[in-house]
Protein backbone atom coordinates (compact mmCIF):
# COMPACT_ATOMS: atom_id res chain seq x y z
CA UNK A 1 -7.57 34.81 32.46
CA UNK A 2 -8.80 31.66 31.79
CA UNK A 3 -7.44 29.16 28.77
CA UNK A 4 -10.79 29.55 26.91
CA UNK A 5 -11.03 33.17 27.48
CA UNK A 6 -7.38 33.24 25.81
CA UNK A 7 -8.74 31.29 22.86
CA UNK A 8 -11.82 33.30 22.05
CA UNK A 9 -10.20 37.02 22.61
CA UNK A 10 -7.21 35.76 20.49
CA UNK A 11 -9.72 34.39 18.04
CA UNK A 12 -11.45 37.75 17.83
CA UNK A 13 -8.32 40.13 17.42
CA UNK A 14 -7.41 37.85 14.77
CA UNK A 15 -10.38 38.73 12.64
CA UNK A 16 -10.33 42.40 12.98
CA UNK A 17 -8.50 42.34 9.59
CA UNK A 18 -10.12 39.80 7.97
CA UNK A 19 -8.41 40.48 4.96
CA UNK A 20 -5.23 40.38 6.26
CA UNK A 21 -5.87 37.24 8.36
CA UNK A 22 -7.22 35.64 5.18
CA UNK A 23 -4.14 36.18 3.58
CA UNK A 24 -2.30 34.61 6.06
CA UNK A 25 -4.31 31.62 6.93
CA UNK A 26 -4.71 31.39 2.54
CA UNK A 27 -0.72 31.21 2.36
CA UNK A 28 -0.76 28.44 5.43
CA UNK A 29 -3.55 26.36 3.61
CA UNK A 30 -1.49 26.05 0.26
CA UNK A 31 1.93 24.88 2.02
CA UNK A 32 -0.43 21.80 4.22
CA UNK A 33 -2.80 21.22 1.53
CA UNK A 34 0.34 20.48 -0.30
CA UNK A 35 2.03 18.25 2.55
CA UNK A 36 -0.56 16.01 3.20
CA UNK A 37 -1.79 15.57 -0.37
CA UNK A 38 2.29 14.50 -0.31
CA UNK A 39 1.44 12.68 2.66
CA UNK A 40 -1.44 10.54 1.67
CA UNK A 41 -0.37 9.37 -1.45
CA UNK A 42 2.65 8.14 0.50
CA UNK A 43 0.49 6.32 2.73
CA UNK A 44 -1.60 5.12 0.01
CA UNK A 45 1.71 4.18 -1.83
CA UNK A 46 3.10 2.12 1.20
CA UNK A 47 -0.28 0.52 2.48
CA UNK A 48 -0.85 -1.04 -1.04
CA UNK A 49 2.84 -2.35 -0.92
CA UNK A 50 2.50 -3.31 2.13
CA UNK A 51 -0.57 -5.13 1.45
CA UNK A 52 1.34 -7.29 -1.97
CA UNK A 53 4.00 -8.07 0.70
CA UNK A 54 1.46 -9.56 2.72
CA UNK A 55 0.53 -11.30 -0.51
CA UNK A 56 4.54 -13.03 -0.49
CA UNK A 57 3.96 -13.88 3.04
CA UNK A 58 5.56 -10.76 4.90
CA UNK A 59 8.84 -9.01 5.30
CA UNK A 60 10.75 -12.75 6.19
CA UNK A 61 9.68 -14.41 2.90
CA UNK A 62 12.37 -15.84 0.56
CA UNK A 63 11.72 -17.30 -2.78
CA UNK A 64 14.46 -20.15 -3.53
CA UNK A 65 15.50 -21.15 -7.26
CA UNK A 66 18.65 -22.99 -8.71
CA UNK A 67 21.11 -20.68 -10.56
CA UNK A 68 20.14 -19.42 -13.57
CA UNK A 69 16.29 -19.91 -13.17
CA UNK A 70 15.61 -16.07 -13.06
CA UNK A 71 13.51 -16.95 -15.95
CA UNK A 72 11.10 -19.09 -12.98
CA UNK A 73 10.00 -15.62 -12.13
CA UNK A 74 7.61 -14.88 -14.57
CA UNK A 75 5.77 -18.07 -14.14
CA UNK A 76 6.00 -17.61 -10.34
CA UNK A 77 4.36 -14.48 -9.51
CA UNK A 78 7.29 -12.06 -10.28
CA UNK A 79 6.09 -11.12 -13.88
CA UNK A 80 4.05 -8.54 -15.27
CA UNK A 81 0.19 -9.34 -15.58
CA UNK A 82 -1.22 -10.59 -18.76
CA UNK A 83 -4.70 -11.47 -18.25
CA UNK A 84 -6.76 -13.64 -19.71
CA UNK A 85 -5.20 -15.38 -22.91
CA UNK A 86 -7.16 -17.19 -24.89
CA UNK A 87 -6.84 -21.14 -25.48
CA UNK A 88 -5.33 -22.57 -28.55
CA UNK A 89 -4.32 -26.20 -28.54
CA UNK A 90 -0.13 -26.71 -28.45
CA UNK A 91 2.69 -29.29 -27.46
CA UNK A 92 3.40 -28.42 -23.77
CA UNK A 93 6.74 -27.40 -22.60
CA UNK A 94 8.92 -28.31 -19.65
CA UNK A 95 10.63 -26.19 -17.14
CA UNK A 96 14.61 -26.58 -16.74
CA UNK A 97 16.64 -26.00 -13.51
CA UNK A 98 14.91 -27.95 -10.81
CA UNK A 99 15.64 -28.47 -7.67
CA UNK A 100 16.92 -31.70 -6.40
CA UNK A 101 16.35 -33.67 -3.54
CA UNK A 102 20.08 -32.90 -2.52
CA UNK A 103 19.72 -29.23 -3.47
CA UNK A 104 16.80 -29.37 -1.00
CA UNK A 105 18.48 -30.35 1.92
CA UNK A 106 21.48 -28.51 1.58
CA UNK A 107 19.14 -25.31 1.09
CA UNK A 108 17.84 -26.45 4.40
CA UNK A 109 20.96 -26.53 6.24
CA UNK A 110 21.87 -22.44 5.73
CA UNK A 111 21.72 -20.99 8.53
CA UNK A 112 18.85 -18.54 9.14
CA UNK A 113 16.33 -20.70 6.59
CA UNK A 114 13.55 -22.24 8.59
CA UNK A 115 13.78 -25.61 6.81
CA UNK A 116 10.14 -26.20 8.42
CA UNK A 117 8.68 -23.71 6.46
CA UNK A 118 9.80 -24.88 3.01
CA UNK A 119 7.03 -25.46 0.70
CA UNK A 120 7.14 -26.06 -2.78
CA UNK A 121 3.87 -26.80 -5.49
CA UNK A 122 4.20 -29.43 -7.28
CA UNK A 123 4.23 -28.67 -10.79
CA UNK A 124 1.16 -29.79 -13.11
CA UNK A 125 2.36 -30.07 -16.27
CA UNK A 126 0.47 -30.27 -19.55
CA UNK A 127 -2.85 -27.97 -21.08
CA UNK A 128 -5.50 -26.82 -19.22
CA UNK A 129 -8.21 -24.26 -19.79
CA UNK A 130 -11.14 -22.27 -18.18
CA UNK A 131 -14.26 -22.46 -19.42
CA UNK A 132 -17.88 -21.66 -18.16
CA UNK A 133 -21.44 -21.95 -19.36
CA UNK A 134 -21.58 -18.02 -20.40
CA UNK A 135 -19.02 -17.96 -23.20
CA UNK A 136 -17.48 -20.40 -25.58
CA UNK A 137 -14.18 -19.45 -25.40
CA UNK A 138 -11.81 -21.14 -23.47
CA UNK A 139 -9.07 -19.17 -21.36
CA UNK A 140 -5.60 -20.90 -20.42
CA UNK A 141 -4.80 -21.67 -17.28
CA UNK A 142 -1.51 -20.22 -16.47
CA UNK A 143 -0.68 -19.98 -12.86
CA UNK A 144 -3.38 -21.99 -10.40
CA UNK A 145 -1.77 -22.60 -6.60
CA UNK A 146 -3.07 -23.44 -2.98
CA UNK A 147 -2.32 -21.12 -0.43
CA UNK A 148 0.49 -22.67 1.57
CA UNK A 149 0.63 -22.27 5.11
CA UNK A 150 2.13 -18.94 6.83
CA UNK A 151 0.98 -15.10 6.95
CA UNK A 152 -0.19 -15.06 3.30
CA UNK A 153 -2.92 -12.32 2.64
CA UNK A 154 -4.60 -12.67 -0.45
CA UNK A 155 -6.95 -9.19 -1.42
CA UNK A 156 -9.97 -10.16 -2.77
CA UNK A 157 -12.32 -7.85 -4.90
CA UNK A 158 -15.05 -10.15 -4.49
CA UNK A 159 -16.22 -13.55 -2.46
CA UNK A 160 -13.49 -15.38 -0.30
CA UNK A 161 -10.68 -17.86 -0.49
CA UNK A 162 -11.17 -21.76 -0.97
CA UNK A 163 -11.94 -23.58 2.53
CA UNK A 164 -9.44 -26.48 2.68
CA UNK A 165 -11.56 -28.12 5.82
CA UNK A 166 -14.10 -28.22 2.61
CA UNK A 167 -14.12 -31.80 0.31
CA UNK A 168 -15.13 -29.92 -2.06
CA UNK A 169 -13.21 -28.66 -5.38
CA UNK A 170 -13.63 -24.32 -5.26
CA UNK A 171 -11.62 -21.83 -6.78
CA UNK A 172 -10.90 -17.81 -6.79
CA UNK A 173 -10.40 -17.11 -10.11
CA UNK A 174 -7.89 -14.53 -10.70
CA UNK A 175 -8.14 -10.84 -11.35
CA UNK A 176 -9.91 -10.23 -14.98
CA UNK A 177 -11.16 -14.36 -15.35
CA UNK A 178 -14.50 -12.97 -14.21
CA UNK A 179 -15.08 -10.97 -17.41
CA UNK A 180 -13.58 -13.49 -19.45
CA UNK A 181 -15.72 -15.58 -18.86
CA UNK A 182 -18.72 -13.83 -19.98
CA UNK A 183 -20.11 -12.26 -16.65
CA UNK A 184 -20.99 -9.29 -15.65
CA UNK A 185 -18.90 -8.44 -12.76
CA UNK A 186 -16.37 -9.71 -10.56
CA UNK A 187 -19.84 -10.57 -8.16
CA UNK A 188 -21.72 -12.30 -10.42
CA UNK A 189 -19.58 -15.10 -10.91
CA UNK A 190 -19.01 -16.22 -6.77
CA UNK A 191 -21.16 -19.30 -6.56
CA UNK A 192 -21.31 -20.09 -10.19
CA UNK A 193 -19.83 -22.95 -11.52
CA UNK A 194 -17.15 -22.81 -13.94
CA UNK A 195 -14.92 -25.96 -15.83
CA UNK A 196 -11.65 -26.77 -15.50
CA UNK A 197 -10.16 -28.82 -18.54
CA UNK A 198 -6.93 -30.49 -18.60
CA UNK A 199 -4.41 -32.85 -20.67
CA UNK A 200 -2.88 -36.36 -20.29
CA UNK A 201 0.07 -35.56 -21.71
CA UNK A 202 1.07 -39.59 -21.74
CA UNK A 203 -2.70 -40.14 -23.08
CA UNK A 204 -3.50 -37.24 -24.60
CA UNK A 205 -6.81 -37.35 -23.30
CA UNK A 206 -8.72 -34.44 -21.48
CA UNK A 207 -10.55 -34.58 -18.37
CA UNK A 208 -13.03 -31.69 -17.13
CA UNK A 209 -13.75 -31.17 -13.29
CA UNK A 210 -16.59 -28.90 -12.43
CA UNK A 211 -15.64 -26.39 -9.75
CA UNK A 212 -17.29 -23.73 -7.21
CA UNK A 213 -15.89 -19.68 -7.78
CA UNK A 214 -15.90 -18.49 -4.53
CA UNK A 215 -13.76 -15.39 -4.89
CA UNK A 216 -11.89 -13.27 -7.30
CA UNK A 217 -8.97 -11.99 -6.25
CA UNK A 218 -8.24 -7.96 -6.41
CA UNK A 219 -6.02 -7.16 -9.39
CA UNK A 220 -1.91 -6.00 -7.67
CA UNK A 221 1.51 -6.55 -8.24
CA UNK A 222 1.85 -9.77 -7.16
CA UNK A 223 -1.71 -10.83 -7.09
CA UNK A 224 -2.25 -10.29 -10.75
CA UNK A 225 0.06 -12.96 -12.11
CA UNK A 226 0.55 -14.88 -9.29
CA UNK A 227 -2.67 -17.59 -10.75
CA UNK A 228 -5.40 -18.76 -9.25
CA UNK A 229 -6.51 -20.40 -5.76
CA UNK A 230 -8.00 -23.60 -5.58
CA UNK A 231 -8.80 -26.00 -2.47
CA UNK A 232 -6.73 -28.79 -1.74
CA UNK A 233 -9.08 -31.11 -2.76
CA UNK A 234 -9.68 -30.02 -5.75
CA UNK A 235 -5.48 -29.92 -6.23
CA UNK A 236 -5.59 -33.38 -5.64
CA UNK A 237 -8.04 -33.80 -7.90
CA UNK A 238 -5.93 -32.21 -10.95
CA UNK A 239 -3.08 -33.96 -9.52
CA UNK A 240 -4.45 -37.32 -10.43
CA UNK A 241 -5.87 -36.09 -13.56
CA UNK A 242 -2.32 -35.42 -14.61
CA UNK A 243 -0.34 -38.03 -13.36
CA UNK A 244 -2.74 -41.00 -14.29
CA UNK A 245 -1.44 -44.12 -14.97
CA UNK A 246 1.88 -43.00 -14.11
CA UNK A 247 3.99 -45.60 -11.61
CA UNK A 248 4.29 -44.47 -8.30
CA UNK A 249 7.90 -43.93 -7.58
CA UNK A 250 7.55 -41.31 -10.71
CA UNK A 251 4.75 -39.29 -8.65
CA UNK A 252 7.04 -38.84 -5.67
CA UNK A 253 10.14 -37.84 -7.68
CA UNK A 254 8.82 -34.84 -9.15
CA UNK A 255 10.77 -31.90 -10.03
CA UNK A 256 11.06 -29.41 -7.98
CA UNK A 257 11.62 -25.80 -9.70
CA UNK A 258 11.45 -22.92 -7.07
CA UNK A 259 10.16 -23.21 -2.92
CA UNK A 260 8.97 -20.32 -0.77
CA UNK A 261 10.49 -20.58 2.74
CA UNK A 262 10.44 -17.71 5.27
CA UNK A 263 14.16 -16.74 7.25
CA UNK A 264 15.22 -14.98 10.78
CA UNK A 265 14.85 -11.36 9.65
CA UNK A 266 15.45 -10.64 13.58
CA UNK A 267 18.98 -12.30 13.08
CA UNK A 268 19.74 -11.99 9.45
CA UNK A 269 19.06 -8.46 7.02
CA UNK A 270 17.92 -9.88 3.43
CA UNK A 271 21.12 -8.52 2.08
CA UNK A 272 22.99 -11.16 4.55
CA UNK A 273 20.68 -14.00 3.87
CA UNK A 274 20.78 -14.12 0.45
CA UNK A 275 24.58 -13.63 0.08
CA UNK A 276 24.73 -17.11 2.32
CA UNK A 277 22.23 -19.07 -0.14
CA UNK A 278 24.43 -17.62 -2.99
CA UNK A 279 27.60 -19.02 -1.56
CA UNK A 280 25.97 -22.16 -1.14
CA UNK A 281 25.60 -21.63 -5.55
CA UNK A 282 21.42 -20.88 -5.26
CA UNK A 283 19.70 -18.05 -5.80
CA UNK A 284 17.53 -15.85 -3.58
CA UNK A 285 14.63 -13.60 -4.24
CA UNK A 286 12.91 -11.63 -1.25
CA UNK A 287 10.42 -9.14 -0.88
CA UNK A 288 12.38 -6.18 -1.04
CA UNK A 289 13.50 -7.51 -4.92
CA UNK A 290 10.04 -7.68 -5.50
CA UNK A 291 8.50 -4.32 -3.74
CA UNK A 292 12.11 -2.35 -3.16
CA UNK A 293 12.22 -0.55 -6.25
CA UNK A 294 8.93 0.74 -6.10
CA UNK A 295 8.84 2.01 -3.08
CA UNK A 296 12.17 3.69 -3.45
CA UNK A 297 10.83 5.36 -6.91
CA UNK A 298 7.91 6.78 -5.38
CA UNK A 299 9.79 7.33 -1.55
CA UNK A 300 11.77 10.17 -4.06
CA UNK A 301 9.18 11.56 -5.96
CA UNK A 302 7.54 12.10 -2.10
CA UNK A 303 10.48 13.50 -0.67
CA UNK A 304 10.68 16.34 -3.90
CA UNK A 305 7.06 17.32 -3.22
CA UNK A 306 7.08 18.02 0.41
CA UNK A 307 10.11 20.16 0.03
CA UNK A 308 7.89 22.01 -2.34
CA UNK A 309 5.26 21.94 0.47
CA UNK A 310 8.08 23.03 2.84
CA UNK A 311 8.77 25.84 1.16
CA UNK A 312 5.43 26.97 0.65
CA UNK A 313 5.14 26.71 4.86
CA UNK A 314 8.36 28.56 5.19
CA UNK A 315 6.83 31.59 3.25
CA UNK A 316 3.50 30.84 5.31
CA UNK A 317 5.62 31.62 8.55
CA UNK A 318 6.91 34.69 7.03
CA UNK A 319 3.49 35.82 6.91
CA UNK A 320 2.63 34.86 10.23
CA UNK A 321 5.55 37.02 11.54
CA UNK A 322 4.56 39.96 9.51
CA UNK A 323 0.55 39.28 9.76
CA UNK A 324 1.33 39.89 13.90
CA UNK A 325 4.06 42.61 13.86
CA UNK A 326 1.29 44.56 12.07
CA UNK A 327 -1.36 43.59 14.92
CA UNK A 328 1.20 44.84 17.68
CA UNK A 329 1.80 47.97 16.13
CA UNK A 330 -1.52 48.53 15.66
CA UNK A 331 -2.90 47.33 19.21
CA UNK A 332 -0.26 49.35 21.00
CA UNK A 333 -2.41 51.62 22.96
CA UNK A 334 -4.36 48.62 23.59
CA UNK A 335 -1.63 46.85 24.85
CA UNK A 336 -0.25 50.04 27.25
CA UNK A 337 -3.81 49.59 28.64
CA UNK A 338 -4.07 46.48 29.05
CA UNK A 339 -0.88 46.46 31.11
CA UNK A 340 -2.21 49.25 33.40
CA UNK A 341 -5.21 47.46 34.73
CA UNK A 342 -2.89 44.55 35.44
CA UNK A 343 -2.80 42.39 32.70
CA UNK A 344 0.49 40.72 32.89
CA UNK A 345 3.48 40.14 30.65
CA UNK A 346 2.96 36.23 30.16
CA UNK A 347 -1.02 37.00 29.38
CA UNK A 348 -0.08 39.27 26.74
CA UNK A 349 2.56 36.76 25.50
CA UNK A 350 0.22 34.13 25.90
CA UNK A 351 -2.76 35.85 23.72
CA UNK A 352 -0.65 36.81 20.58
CA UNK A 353 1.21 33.29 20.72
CA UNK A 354 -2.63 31.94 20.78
CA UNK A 355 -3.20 33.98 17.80
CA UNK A 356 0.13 32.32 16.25
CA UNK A 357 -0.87 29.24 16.90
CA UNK A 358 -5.13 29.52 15.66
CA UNK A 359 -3.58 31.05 12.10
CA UNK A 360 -1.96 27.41 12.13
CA UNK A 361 -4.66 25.45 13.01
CA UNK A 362 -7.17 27.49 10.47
CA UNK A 363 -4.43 27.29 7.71
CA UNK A 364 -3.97 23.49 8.60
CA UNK A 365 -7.73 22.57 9.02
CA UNK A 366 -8.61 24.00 5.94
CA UNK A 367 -5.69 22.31 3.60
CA UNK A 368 -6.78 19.29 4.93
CA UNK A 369 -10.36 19.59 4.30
CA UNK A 370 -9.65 20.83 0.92
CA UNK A 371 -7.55 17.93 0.71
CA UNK A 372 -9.26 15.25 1.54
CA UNK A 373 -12.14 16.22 -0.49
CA UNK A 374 -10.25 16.42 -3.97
CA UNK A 375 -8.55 13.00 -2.62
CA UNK A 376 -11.74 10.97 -2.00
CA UNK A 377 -12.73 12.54 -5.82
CA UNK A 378 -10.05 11.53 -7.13
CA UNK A 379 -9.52 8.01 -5.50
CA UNK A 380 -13.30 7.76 -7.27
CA UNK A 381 -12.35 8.86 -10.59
CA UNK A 382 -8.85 6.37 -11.10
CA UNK A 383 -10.91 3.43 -9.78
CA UNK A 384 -14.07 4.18 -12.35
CA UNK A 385 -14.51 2.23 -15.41
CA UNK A 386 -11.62 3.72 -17.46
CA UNK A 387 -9.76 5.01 -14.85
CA UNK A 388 -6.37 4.51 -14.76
CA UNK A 389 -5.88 2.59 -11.06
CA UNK A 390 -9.01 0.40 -12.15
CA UNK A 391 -7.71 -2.75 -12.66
CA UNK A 392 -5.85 -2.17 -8.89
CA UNK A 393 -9.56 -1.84 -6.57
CA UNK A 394 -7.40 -1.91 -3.24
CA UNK A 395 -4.77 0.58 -4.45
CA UNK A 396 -6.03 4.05 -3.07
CA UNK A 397 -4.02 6.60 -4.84
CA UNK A 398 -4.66 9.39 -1.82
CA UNK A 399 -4.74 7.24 1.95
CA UNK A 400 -5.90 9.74 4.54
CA UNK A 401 -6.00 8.26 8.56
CA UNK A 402 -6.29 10.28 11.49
CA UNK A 403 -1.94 8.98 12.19
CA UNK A 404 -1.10 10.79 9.29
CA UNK A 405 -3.69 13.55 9.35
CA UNK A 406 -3.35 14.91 13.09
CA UNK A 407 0.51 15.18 13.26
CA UNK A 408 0.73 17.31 9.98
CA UNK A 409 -2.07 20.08 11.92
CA UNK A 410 0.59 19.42 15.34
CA UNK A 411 3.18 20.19 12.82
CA UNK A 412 2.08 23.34 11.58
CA UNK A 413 0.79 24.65 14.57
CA UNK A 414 3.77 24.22 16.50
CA UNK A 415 5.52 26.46 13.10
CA UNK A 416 3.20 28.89 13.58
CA UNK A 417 3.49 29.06 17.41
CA UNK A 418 7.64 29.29 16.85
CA UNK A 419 7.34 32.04 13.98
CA UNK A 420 4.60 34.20 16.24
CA UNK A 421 7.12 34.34 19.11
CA UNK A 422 8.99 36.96 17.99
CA UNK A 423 5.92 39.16 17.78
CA UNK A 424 4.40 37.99 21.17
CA UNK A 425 7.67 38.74 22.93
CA UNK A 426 7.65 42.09 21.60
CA UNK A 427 4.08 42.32 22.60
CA UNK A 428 5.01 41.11 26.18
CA UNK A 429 7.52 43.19 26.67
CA UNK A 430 6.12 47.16 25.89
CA UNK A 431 6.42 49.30 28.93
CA UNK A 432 2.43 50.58 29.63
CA UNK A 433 3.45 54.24 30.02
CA UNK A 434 5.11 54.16 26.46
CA UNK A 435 2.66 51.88 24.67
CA UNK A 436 -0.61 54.29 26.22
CA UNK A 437 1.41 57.42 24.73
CA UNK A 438 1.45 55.61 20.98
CA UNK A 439 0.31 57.56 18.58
């Protein structure tokens, strides 16, 4: 008997009972529909974590402040977002615990830190604002960067990144600035022309430079308070806005207050890399600070619901086992039969394990169909206006991909096949004469 010819008798015996069967393939659907709901918002979960580590500059990025300058985070990315604040005219402040030029190079001689890599803004001290033609309120500037060189990946929910090859002064704006700023949408600002306002804070004068939005960035961890992106050239612009009239040597002796660096993961784990740049009295921060504790919070919450799916397979195999003990008492005659005309042991085996193994794949096919369709729904409803994942566009709540998708169906098919063995062996092994006198 050929494969197929396996497949479609087993597929018809199946549905003799229907209602049975139904039952069955119904208590097999709720344990995978549960799983790979599980599943997908694990890989939902990781990819947008993935994606703000990407943000940091990948798995080898290390953030490097003086001791005591854990209050740098907030104004470096590693605070909670804020949005837009509105501008009201005050002294500005300066920033303690900078890093000297001796600090520097002793930061650069720890072994594992690829001193090459070091790269540090320099800091633009004073008041600035947004504004644009649309509104006239004014909207601080809190956070504003260029992208330094490495594997930094910026998600945008509209436009693109500034073009440093470009001489020309562009920004994207970050998440919520787009609103603020009286438009519509994060799309109806790329290409429009917003000011940037800042003050002398020797002069006290202000100085306004017209600039290009050519993206908005997508609202995430890191992302959302990590400030703006502007083009070099229209840093360098700001730059000289601010330090005006200032002597020279006072322009290259800038403090220096925290500077992103990337280390030999291959050689060093983050735990042993950040122990050495304590001994040497700094302090470390690296991705896993950052993105750790979140994943480990919802890595638990993932591993309580698929033992809750588990369990609800485990009762699904049950069923299988009893769904085809009932179908070989029932078929024995057939069976006995079957045997007589030559059919032999491993065919019979062979066509209830089939059977084992299609209540799987119905069970399976159908959770996940089920699933995915409440998923996509639901992905819809948390990123519509009001919805609580709407101010995170890239953050899909339920991730479903044919890597996560086809293993779970393997999964459960090869459960089925394991708890229908039992059955098929018994099946297999009925001696004709006794199975054809079965009453």
């Amino acid at each position: 008997m050929q494969f197929f010819d396996v497949l479609r008798t087993a597929n018809h015996n199946l549905f003799r009972n229907k209602v049975r069967t139904f039952l069955t393939i119904l208590a097999i659907f709720v344990g995978s529909f549960t799983i790979i709901l599980n599943v997908a918002i694990n890989a939902g979960v990781n990819a947008f974590i993935d994606e703000q580590t990407d943000v940091l500059g990948g798995d080898d990025f290390i953030m490097l402040l003086s001791n005591g300058a854990e209050s740098m985070m907030s104004s470096t990315g590693m605070g909670a977002a804020s949005g837009p604040t509105e501008y009201v005219e005050s002294e500005a402040t300066s920033s303690v615990n900078a890093l000297s030029k001796e600090d520097q190079e002793k930061l650069k001689q720890i072994e594992g830190i690829d001193a090459d890599s070091f790269y540090s803004p320099t800091p633009i001290n004073g008041e600035g604002y947004y504004a644009s033609k649309k509104t006239d309120k004014k909207y601080v500037i809190e956070n504003m960067m260029i992208l330094p060189p490495g594997n930094f990946k910026i998600p945008l929910a509209a436009g693109s990144l500034p073009d440093d090859d470009k001489d020309t002064y562009q920004i994207t704006l970050a998440p919520e600035y787009a609103e603020a700023l009286g438009y519509d949408n994060n799309e109806a600002i790329i290409g429009q022309t917003i000011t940037l306002a800042f003050k002398n804070d020797v002069l006290k004068t202000w100085s306004k430079v017209e600039a290009e939005v050519v993206g908005v960035e997508a609202n995430g961890i890191v992302t959302s308070s990590m400030g703006s992106i502007i083009s070099r050239a229209l840093y360098d612009k700001i730059f000289d806005i601010a330090y005006q009239h200032l002597p020279a040597e006072y322009k290259e002796n800038l403090p220096t207050y925290y500077i992103m660096a990337t280390f030999d993961h291959e050689k060093f784990t983050e735990d042993e890399i950040k122990q050495k740049v304590a001994d040497a009295g700094y302090f470390a921060w690296t991705v896993s600070d950052m993105m750790g504790m979140i994943r480990s919070f919802f890595d638990v919450i993932m591993v309580v619901f698929n033992v809750f799916g588990s369990i609800a397979l485990l009762a699904a195999a049950i069923g299988i086992v009893n769904t085809l003990l009932m179908s070989v008492e029932e078929r024995t005659r057939e069976i006995g039969l079957d045997k007589a005309l030559g059919m032999s042991s491993g065919h019979i085996f062979a066509e209830f394990a089939t059977e084992a193994i299609l209540l799987g794949f119905w069970g399976s096919v159908l959770g996940v169909l089920v699933a995915f369709g409440i998923g996509t729904a639901v992905n819809a409803a948390v990123h519509a206006p009001g919805g609580f994942l709407e101010v995170f566009p890239t953050f899909d709540l339920f991730r479903f991909t044919l890597d996560n998708i086809l293993p779970l169906i393997l999964i459960i098919m090869l459960i089925a096949f394991i708890a229908g063995t039992a059955p098929a062996w018994k099946a297999a092994r009925k001696n004709p004469i006794d199975a054809l006198r079965y009453e």
